[in-house]
N, C-alpha and C. Protein backbone atom coordinates (compact mmCIF):
# COMPACT_ATOMS: atom_id res chain seq x y z
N UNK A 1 14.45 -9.96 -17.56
CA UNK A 1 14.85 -8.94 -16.61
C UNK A 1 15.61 -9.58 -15.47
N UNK A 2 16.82 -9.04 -15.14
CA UNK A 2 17.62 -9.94 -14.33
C UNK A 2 17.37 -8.78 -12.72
N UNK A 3 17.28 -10.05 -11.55
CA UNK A 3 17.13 -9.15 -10.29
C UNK A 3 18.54 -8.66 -10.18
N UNK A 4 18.40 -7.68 -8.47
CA UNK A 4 19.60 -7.19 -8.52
C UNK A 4 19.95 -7.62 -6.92
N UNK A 5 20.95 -7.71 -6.47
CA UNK A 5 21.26 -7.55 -5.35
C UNK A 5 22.64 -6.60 -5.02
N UNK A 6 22.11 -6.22 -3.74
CA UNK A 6 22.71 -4.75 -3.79
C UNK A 6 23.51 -5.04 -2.63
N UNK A 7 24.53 -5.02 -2.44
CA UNK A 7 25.89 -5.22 -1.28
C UNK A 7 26.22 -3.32 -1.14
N UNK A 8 26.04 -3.13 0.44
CA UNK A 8 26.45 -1.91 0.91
C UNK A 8 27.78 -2.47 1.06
N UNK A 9 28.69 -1.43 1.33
CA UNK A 9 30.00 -1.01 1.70
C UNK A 9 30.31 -0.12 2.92
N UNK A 10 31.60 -0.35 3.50
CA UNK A 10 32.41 0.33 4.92
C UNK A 10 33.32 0.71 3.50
N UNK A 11 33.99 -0.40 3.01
CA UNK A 11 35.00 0.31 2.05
C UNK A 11 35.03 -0.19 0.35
N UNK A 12 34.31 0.55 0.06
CA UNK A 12 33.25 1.14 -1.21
C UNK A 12 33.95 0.15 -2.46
N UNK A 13 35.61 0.54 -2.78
CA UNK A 13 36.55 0.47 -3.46
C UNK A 13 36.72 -0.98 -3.32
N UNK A 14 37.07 -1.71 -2.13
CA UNK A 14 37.44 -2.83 -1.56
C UNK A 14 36.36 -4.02 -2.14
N UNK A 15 34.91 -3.29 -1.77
CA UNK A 15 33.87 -4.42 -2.07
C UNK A 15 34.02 -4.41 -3.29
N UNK A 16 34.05 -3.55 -4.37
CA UNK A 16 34.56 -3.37 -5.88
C UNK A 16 35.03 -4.36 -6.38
N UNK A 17 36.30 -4.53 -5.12
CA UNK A 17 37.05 -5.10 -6.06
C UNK A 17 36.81 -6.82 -5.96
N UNK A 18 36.52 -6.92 -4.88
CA UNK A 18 36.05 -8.39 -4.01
C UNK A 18 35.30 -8.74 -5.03
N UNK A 19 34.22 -8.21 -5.38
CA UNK A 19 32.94 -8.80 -6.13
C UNK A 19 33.42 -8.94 -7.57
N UNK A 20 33.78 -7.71 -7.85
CA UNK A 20 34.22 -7.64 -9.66
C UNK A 20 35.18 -8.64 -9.78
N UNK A 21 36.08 -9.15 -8.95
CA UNK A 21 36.98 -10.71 -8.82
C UNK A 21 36.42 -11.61 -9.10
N UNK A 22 35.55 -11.52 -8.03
CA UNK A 22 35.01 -13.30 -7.66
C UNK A 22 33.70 -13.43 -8.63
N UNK A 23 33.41 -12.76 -9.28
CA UNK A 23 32.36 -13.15 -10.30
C UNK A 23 33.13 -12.43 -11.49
N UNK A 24 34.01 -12.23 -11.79
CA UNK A 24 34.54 -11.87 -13.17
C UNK A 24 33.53 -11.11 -13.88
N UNK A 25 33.43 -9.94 -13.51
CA UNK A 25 32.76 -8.50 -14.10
C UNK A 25 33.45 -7.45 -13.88
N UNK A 26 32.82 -6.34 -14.49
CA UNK A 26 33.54 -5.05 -14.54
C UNK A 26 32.56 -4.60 -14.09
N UNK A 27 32.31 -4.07 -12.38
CA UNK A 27 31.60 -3.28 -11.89
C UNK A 27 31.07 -1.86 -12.38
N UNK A 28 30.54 -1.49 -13.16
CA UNK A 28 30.48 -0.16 -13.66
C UNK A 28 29.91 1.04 -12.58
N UNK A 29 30.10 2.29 -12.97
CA UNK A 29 29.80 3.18 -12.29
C UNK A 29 28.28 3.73 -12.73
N UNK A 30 27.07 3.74 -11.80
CA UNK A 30 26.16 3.64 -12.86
C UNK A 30 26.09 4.89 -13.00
N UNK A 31 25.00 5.50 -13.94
CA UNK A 31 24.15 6.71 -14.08
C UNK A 31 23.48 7.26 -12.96
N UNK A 32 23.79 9.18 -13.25
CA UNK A 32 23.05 9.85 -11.59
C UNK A 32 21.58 9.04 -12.26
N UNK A 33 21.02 8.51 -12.42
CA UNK A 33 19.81 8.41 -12.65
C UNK A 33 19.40 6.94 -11.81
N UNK A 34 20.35 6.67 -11.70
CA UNK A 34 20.66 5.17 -11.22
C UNK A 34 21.09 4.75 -9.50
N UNK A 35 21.62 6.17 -9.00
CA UNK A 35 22.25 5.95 -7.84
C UNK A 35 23.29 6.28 -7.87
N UNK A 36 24.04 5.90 -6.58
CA UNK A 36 25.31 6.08 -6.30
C UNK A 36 25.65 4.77 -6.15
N UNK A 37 26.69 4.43 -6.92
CA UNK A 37 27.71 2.49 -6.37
C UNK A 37 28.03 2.42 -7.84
N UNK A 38 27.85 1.08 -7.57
CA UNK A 38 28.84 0.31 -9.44
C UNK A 38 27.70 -0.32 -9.76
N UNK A 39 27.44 -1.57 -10.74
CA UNK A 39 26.52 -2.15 -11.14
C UNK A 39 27.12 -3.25 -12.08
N UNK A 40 26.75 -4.57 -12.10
CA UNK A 40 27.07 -5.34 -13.25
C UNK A 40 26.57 -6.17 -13.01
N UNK A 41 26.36 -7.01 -14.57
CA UNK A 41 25.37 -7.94 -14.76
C UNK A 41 26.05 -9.74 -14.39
N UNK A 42 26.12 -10.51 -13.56
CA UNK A 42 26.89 -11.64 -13.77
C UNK A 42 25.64 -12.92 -13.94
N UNK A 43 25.75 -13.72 -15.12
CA UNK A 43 24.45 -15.43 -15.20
C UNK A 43 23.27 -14.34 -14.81
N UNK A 44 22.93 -13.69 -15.34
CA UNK A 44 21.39 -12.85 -15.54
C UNK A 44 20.89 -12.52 -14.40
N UNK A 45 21.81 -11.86 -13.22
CA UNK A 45 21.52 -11.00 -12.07
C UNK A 45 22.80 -9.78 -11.93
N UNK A 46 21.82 -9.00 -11.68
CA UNK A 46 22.97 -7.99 -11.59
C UNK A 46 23.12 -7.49 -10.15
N UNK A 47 24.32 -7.36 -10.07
CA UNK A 47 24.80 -7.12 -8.96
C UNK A 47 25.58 -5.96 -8.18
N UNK A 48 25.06 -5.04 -7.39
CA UNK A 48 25.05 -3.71 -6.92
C UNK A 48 26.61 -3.74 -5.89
N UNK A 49 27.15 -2.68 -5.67
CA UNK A 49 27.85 -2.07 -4.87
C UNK A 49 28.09 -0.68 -4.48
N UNK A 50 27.32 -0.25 -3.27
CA UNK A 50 27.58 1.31 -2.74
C UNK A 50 28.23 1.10 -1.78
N UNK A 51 28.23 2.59 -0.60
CA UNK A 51 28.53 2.83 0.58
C UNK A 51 27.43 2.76 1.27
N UNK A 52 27.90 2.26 2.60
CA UNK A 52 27.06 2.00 3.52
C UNK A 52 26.46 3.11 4.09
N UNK A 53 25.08 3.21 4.34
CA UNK A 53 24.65 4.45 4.73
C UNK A 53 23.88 4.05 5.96
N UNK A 54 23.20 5.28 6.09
CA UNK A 54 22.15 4.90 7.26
C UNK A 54 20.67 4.53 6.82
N UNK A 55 20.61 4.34 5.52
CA UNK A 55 18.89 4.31 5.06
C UNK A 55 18.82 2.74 5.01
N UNK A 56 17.24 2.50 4.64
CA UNK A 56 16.59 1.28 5.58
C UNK A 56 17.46 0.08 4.33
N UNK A 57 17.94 0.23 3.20
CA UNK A 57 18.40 -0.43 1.96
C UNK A 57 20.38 -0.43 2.29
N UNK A 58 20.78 0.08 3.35
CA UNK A 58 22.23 0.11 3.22
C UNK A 58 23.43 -0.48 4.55
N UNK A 59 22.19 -1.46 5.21
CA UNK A 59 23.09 -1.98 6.24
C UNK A 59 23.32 -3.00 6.07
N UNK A 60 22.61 -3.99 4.79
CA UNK A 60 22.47 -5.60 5.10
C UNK A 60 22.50 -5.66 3.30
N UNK A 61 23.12 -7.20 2.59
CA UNK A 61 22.98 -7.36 1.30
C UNK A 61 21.31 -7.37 1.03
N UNK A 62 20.63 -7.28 -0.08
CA UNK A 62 19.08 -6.88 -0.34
C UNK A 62 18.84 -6.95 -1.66
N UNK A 63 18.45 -8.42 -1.28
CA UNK A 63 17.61 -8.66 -3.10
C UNK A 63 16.91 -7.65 -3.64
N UNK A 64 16.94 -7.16 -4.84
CA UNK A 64 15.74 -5.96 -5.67
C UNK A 64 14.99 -6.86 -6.51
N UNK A 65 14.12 -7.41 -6.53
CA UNK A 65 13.08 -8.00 -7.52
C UNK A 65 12.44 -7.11 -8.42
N UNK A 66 12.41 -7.05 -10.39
CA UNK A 66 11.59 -6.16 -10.85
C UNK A 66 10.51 -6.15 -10.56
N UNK A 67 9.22 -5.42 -10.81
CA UNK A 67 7.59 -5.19 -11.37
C UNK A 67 7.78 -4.44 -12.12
N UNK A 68 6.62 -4.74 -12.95
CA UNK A 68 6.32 -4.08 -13.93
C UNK A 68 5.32 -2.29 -13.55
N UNK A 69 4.94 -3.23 -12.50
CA UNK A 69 3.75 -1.74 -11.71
C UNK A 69 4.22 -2.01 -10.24
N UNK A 70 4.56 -0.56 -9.63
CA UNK A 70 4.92 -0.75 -8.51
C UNK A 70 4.04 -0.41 -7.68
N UNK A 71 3.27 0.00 -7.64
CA UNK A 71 1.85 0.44 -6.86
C UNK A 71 0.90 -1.33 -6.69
N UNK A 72 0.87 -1.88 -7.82
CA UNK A 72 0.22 -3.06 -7.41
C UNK A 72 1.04 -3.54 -6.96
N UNK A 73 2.71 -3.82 -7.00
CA UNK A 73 2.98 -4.80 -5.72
C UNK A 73 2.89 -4.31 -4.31
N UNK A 74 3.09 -2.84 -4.15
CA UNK A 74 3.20 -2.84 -3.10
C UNK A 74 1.84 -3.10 -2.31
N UNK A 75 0.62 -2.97 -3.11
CA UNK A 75 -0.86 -3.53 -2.57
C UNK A 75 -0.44 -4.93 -2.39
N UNK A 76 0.01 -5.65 -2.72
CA UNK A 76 0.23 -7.15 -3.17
C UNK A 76 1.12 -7.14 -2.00
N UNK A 77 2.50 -7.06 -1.71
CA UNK A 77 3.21 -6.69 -0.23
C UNK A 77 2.11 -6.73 1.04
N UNK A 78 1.38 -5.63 0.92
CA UNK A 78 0.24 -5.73 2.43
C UNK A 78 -0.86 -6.88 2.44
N UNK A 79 -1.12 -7.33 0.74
CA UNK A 79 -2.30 -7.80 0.92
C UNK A 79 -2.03 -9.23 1.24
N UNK A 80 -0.73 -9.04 1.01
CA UNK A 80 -0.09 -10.82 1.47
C UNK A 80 0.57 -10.81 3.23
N UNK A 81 -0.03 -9.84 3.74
CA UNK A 81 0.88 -9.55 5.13
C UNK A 81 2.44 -9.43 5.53
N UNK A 82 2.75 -8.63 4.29
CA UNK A 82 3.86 -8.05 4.40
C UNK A 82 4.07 -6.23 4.80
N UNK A 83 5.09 -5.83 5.01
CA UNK A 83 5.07 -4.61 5.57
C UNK A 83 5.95 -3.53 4.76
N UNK A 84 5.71 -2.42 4.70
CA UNK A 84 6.55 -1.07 3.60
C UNK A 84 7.48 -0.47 4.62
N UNK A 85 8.43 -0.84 4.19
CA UNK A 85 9.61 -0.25 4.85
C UNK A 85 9.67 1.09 4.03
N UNK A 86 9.64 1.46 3.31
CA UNK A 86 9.94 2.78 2.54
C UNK A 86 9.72 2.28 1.00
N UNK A 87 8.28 2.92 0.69
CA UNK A 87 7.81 2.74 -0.51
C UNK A 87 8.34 4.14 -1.27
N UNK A 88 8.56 3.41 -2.52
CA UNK A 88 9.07 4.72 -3.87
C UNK A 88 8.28 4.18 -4.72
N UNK A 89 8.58 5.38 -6.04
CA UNK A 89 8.24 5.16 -7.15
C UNK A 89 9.25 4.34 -7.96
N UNK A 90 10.40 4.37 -7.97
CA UNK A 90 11.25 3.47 -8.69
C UNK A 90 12.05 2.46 -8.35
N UNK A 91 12.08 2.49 -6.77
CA UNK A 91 12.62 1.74 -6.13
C UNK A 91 11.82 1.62 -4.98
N UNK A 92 11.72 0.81 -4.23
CA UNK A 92 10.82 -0.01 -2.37
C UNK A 92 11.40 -0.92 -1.97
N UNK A 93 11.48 -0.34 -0.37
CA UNK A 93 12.15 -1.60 0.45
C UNK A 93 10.94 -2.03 1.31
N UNK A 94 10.48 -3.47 1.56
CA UNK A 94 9.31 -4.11 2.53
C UNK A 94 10.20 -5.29 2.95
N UNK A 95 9.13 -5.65 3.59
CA UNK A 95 9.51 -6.80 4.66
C UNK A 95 8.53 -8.09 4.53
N UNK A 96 8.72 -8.94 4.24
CA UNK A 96 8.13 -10.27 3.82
C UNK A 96 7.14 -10.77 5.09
N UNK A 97 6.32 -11.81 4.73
CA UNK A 97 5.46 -11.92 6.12
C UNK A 97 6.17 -12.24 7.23
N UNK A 98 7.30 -12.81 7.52
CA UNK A 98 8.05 -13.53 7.81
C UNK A 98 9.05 -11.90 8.80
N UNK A 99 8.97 -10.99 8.27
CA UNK A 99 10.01 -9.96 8.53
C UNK A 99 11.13 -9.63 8.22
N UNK A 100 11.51 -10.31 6.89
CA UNK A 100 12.72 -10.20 6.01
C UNK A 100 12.73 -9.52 5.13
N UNK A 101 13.72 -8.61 5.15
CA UNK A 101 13.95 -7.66 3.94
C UNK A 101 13.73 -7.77 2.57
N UNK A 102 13.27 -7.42 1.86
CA UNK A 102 13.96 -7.30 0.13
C UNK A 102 13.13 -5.39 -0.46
N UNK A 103 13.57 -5.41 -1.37
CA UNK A 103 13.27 -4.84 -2.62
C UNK A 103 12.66 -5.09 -3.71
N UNK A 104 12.17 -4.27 -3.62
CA UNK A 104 11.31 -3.96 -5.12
C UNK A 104 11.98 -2.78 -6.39
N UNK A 105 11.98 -3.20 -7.51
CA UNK A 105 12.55 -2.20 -8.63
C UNK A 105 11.49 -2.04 -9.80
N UNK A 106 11.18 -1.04 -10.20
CA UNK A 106 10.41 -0.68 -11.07
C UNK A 106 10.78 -1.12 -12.18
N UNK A 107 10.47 -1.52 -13.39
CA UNK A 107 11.14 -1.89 -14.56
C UNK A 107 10.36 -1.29 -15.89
C-alpha cells in the first residue's frame, strides 16, 4: 500500500503540471468517490493535487499514511499524545506529539 501526499493548490492546473513533470506521471483525475484533485502513483507513493481550500488538510503539503482500522489509530493518535484535528471515517487529519500535521487513510 503506497502513502499519499497531498499538495494543495492557488493554481490547481499549474501544480498539475509542476508535479506530473518533475516525477514523470500522468496526474489522473480521481473518482467523486475519491475527492476532488488528480492522483498518481510515482516509486510506490502516490501523490495528490487539489485546490487550496480552507479545511484543516488544504493549506500545507500532508502526508496520508494507510490503516487498516481507522478507529484504532485514531485511539493510537491520543494514546500516544497526539491530537484529532478532524477525525473521519475514510480519511483523518491529527497532529503528532510534537504538533505536526499528517493524515490518516483508510485502506
Amino acid at each position: 500500500m503506497a502513502a499519499l501526499i497531498e499538495f494543495p493548490a492557488d493554481d490547481p492546473e499549474r501544480a498539475r503540471r509542476f508535479w506530473a513533470g518533475l516525477l514523470e506521471v500522468d496526474l489522473a483525475e480521481r473518482g467523486p468517490a475519491d475527492g476532488a484533485g488528480w492522483v498518481a502513483e510515482s516509486a510506490g507513493v502516490r501523490v495528490g493535487v487539489h485546490e487550496r481550500g480552507r479545511g484543516p488538510g488544504d493549506t500545507a503539503s500532508l502526508p496520508y499514511f494507510p490503516v487498516a482500522d481507522m478507529t484504532s489509530a485514531l485511539r493510537k493518535v491520543e494514546d500516544l499524545g497526539g491530537s484529532l484535528v478532524h477525525p473521519g471515517e475514510r480519511w483523518s487529519i491529527c497532529r503528532d506529539s510534537e504538533g505536526t500535521p499528517f493524515a490518516l487513510e483508510q485502506r
